[in-house]
C-alpha atoms as a PDB file:
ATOM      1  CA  UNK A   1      81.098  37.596 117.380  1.00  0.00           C
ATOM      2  CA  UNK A   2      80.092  35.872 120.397  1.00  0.00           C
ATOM      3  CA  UNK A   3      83.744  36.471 122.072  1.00  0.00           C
ATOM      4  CA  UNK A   4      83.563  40.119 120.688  1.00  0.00           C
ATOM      5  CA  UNK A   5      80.241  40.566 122.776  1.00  0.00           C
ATOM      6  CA  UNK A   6      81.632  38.544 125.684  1.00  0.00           C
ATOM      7  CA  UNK A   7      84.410  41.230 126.106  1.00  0.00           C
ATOM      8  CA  UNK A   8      82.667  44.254 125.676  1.00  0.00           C
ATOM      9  CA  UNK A   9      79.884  43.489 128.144  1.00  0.00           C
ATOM     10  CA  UNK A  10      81.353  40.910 130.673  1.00  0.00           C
ATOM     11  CA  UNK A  11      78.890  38.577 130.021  1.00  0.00           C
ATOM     12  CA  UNK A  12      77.661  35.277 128.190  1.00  0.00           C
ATOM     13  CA  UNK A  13      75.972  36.643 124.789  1.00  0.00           C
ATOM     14  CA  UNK A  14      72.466  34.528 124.195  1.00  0.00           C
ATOM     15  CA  UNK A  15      71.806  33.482 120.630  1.00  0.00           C
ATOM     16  CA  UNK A  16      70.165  36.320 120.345  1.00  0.00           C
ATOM     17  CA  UNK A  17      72.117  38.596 121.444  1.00  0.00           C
ATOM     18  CA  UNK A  18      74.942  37.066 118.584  1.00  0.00           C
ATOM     19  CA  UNK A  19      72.364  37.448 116.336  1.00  0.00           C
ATOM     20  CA  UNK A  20      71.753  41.105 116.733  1.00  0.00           C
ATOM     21  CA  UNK A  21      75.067  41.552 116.912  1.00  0.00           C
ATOM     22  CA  UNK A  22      75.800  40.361 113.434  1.00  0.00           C
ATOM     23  CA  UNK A  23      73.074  42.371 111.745  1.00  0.00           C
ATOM     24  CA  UNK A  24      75.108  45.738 113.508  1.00  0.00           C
ATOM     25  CA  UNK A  25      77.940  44.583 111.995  1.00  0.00           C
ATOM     26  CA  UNK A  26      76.216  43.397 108.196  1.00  0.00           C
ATOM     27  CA  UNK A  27      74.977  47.041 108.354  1.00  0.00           C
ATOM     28  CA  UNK A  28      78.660  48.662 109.484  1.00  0.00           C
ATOM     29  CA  UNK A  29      79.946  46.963 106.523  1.00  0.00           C
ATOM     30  CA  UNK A  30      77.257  47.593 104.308  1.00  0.00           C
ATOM     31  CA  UNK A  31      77.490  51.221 105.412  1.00  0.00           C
ATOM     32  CA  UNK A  32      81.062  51.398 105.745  1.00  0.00           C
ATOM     33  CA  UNK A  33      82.624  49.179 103.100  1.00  0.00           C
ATOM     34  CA  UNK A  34      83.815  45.570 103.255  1.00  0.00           C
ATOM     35  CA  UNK A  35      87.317  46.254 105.044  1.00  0.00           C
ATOM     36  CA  UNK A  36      85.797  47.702 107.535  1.00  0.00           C
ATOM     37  CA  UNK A  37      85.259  45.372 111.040  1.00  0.00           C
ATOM     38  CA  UNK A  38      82.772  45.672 113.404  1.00  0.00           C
ATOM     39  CA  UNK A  39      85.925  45.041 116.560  1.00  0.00           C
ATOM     40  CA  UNK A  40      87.496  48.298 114.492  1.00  0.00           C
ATOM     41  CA  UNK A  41      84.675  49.956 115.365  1.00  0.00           C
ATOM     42  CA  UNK A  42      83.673  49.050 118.514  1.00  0.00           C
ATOM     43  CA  UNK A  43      86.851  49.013 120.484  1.00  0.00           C
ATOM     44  CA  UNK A  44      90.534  48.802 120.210  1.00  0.00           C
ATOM     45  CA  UNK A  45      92.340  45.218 120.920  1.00  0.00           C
ATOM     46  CA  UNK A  46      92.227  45.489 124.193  1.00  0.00           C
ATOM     47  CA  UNK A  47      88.964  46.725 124.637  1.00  0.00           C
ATOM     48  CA  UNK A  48      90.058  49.803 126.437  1.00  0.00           C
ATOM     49  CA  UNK A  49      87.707  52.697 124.751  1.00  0.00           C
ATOM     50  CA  UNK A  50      84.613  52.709 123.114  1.00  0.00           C
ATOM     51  CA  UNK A  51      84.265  54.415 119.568  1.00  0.00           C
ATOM     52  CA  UNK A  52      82.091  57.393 118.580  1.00  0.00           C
ATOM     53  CA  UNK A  53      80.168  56.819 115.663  1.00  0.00           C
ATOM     54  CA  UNK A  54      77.886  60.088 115.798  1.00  0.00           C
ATOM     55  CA  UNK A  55      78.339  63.575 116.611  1.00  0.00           C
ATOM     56  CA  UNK A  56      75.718  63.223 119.617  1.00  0.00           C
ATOM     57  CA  UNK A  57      78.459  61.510 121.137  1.00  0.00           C
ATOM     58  CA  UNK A  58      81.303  64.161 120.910  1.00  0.00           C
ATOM     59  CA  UNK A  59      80.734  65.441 124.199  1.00  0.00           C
ATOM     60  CA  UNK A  60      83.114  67.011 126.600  1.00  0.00           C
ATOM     61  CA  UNK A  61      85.599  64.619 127.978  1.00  0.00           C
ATOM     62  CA  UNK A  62      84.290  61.455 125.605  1.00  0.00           C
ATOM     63  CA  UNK A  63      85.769  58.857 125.247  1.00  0.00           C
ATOM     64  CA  UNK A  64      86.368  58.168 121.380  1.00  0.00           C
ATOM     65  CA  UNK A  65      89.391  56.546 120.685  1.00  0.00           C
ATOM     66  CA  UNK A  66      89.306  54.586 117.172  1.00  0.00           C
ATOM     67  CA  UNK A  67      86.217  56.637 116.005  1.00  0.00           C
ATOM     68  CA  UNK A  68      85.323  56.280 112.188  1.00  0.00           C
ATOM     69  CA  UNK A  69      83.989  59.787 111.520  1.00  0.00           C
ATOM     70  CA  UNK A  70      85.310  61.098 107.824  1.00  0.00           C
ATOM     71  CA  UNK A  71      83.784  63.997 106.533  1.00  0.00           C
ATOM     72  CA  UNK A  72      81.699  64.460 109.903  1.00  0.00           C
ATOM     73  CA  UNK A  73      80.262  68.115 110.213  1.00  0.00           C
ATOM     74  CA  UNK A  74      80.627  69.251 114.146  1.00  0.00           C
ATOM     75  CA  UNK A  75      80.581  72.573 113.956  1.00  0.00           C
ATOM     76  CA  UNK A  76      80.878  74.946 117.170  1.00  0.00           C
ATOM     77  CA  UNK A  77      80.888  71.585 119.179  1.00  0.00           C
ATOM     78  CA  UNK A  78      82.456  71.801 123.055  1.00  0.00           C
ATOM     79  CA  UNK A  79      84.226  68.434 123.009  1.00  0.00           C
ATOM     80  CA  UNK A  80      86.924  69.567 125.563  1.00  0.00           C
ATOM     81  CA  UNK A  81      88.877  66.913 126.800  1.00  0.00           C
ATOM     82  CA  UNK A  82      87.913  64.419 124.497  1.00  0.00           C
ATOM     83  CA  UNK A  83      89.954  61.612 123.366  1.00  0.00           C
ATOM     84  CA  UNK A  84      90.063  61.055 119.326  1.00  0.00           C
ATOM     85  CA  UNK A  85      93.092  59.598 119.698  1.00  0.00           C
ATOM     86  CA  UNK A  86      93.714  57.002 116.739  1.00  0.00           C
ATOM     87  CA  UNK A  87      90.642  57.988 114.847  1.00  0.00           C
ATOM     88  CA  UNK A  88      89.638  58.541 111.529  1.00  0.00           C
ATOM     89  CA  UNK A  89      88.281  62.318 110.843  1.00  0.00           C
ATOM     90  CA  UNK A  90      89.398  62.739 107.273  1.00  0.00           C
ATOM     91  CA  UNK A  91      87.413  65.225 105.132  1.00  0.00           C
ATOM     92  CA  UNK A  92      85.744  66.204 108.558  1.00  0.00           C
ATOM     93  CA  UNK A  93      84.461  69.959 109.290  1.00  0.00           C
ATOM     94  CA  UNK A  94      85.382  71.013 113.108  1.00  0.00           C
ATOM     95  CA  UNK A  95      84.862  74.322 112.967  1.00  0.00           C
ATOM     96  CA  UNK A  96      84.965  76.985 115.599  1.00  0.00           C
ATOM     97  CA  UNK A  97      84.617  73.972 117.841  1.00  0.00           C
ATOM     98  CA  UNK A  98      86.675  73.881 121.711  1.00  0.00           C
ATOM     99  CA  UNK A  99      88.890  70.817 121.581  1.00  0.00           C
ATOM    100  CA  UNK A 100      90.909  72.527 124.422  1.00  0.00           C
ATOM    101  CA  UNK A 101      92.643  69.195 125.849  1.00  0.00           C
ATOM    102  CA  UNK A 102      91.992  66.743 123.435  1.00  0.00           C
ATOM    103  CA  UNK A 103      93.939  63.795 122.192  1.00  0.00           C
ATOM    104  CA  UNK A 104      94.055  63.553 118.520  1.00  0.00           C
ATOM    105  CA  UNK A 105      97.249  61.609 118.811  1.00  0.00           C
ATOM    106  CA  UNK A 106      97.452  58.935 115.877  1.00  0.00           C
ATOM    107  CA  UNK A 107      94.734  60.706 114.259  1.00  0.00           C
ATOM    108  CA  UNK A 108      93.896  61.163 110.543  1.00  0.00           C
ATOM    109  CA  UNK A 109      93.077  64.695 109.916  1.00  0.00           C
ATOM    110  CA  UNK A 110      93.344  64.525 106.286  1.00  0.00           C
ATOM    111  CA  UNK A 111      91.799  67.895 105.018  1.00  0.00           C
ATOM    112  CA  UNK A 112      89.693  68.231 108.092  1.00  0.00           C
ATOM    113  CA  UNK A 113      88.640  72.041 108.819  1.00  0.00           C
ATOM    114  CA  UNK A 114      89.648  73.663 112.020  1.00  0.00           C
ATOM    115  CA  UNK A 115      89.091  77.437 111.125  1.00  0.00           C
ATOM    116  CA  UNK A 116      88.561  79.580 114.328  1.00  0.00           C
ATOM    117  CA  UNK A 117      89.003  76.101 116.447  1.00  0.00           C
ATOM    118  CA  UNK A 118      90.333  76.373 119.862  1.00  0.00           C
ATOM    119  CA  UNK A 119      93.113  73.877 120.109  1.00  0.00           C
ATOM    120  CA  UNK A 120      95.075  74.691 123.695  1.00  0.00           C
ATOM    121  CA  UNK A 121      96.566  71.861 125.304  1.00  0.00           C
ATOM    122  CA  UNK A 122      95.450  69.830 122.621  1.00  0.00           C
ATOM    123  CA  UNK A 123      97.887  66.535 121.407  1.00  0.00           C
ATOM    124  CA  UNK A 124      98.288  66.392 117.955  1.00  0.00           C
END
């Protein structure tokens, strides 16, 4: 964990800072099931993007690569530009929302809903 928090933020990690650290991820995996690790989460391998884990943070442009958001309800949303590129958005409802220019590359949009969504430009 202590590595984990070391490349995220650049810096040493106190005790503490572990500490807290684990708890996030005892409640990710309590909330998300046991497969599920906090690094998937939080960033990709090489620590290149930083997940979305609400739908406060689909904003326009976001950065959300390796979001876990199934069955997420963002409807009418302006998340132009964003990057959901390797996510997971099964089950989610996306309705009527502007993903002009997103990346959904690599994404799993198992029976996700896209009536009336504008998709120009988008990867898929």
């Amino acid at each position: 964990m202590g590595m984990l928090l070391k490349k995220q933020t650049g810096r040493t990690p106190t005790r503490g800072a572990v500490l807290a650290a684990g708890v996030l991820a005892a409640a990710c995996v309590a909330t998300l099931g046991a497969g599920t690790a906090l690094a998937d989460l939080a960033a990709p391998a090489d620590g290149s993007a930083k997940a979305c884990v609400t739908v406060k943070q689909l904003l326009p442009r976001a950065n959300c690569a390796y979001s876990y958001l199934p069955g997420i309800e963002a409807y009418e949303r302006d998340m132009t530009g964003i990057n959901l590129s390797h996510s997971n958005l099964t089950d989610a409802r996306l309705d009527v929302s502007n993903l002009t220019g997103a990346n959904l590359s690599d994404t799993d949009l198992t029976h996700t809903s896209l009536g009336g969504a504008d998709l120009p430009n988008a990867k898929l």
